[in-house]
Structures are given as structure tokens and as C-alpha cells.
Protein backbone atom coordinates (compact mmCIF):
# COMPACT_ATOMS: atom_id res chain seq x y z
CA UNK A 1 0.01 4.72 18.40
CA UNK A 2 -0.02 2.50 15.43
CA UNK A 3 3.18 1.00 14.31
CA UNK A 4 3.33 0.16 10.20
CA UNK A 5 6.31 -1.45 8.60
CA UNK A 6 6.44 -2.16 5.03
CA UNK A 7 8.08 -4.39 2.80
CA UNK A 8 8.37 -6.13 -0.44
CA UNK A 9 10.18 -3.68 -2.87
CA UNK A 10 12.65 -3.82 -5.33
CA UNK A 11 14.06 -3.31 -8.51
CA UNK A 12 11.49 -5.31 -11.37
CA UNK A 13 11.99 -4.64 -14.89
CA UNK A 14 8.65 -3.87 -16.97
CA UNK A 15 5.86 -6.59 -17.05
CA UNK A 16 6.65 -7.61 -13.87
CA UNK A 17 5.08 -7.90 -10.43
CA UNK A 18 6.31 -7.52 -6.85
CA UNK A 19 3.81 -7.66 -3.65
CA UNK A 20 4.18 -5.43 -0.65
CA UNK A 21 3.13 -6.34 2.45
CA UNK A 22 2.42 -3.49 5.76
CA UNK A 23 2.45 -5.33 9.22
CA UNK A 24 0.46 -3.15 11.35
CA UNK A 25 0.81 -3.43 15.55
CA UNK A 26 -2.06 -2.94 18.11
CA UNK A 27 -5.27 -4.75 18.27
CA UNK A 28 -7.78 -2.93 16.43
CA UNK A 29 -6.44 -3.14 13.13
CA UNK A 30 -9.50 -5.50 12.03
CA UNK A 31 -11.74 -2.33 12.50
CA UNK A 32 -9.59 0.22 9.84
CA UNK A 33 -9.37 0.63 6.43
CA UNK A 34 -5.56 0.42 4.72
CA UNK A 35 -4.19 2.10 2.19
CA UNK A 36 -1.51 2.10 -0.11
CA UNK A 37 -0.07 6.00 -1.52
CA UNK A 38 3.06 6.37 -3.91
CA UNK A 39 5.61 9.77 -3.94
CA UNK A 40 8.49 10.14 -6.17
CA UNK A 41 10.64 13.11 -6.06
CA UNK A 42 9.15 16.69 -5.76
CA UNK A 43 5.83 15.62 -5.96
CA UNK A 44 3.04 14.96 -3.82
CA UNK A 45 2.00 11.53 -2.31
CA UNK A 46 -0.97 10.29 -4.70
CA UNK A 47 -3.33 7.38 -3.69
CA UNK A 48 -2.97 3.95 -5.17
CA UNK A 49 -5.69 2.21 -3.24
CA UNK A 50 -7.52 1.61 -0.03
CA UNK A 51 -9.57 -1.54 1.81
CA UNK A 52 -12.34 -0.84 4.26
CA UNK A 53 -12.74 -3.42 7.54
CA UNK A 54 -15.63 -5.02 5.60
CA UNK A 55 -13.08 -5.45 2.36
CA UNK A 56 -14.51 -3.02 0.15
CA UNK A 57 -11.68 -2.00 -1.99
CA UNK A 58 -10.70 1.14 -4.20
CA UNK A 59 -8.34 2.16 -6.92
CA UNK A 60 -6.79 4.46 -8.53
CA UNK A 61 -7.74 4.77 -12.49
CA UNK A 62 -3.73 4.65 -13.20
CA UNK A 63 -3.25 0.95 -11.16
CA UNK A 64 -7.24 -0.41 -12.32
CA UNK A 65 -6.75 -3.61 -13.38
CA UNK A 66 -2.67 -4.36 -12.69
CA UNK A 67 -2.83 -3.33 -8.81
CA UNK A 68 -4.52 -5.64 -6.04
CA UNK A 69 -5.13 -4.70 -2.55
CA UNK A 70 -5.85 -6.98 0.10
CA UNK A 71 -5.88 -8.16 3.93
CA UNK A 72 -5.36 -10.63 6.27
CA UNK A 73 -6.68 -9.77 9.47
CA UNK A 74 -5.28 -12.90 11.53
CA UNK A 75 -1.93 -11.35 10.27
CA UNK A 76 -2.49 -7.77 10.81
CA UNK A 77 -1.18 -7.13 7.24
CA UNK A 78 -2.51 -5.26 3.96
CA UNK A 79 -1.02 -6.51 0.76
CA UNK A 80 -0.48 -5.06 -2.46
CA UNK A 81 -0.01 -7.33 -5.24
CA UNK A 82 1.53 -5.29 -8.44
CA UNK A 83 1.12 -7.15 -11.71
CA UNK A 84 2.33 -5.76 -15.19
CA UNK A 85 4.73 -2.98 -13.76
CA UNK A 86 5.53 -0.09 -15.94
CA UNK A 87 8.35 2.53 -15.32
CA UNK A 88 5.60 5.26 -14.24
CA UNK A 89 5.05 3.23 -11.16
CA UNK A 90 8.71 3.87 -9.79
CA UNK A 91 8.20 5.22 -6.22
CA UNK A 92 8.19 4.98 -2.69
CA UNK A 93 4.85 3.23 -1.91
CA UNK A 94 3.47 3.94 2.18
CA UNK A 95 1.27 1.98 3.73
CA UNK A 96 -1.80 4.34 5.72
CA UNK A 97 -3.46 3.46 8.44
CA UNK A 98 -6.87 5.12 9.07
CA UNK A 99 -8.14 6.03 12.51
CA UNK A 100 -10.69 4.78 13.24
CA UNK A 101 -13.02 7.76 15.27
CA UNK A 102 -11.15 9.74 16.94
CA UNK A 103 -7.45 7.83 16.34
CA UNK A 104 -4.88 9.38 14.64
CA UNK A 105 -3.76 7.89 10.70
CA UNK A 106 -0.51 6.55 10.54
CA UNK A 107 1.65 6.15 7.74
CA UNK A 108 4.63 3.49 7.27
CA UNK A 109 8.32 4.18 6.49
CA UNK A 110 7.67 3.84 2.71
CA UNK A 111 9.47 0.63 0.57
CA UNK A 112 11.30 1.82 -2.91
CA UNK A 113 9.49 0.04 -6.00
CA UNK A 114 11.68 0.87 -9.66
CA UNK A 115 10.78 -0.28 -12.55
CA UNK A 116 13.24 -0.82 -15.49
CA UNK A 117 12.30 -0.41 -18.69
């Protein structure tokens, strides 16, 4: 079983940036793409963005542009460097772990990120 732990938020006030960071355990993390979701109260968990193994990388249209997602395999560790915060992105951000084949996803405890205005 995969083991995430996330870190890296806070309280920002608008225009600014915070990175998170997800240290993932076990040994085949090199292999699995990452993600990075966001919830806030009574709604459901939407999908920032994702890396592949090979480093292919996705976004969603709300974070294109102000929202980098990265990895350091030698670290076992996804990033997500936030640039330009705005209030709307107040949440809990998750790291996700894919499974590979037949493994199961995992998710990560969730970090708070607010945003002042």
C-alpha cells in the first residue's frame, strides 16, 4: 500500500505562490503518474493536474498558466508550484497516486491552501 503525505500549505494572500510537495513510500513510484485534486466544502474533489512516469503533464483550464506540476523521482515527490493565487483556489489540495496495473490509487491526507483577498 502506498503511503502519501503532503505538505506545503498555508495561508497566502492574492498574487501569491506557495508549493506543495507529496512524499510518496514504496519503490515503484518512478513507474506512476501523480496528481494533484482540490475539495472545499460540500463539493466534490475536482482535478488540478496530473504527471505521467515519462513527465507528460496536464491541467486544469482554471490553474493553465499559474499552476506547475512536477517530479523528482530520486525523491519520490510530486510538486506543485502555485503562482498568482486567487481566493477561488482556497481548498484542501490531495495528492493521488495512480496504480499502476492492477494497484490500487491512493490519495494523501490533503494540506489546507487559503487565499486572502
Amino acid at each position: 500500500q502506498v503511503q502519501l503525505v503532503e505538505s506545503g500549505g498555508g495561508l497566502v494572500q492574492a498574487g501569491g505562490s506557495l508549493r506543495l510537495s507529496c512524499l510518496a513510500s514504496g519503490s515503484i513510484f518512478s513507474i506512476s503518474a501523480m496528481g494533484w485534486f482540490r475539495q472545499t466544502p460540500g463539493k466534490q474533489r475536482q482535478f488540478v493536474a496530473s504527471i505521467t512516469s515519462g513527465g507528460e503533464t496536464n491541467y486544469a483550464d482554471s490553474v493553465k498558466g499559474r499552476f506547475t506540476i512536477s517530479r523528482d523521482n530520486a525523491k519520490n515527490t510530486v510538486y506543485l508550484q502555485m503562482n498568482s493565487l486567487k481566493p477561488e483556489d482556497t481548498a484542501v489540495y490531495y495528492c493521488k497516486f495512480y496504480g499502476p496495473g492492477r494497484l490500487a490509487d491512493a490519495w494523501g491526507q490533503g494540506t489546507q491552501v487559503t487565499v486572502s483577498s
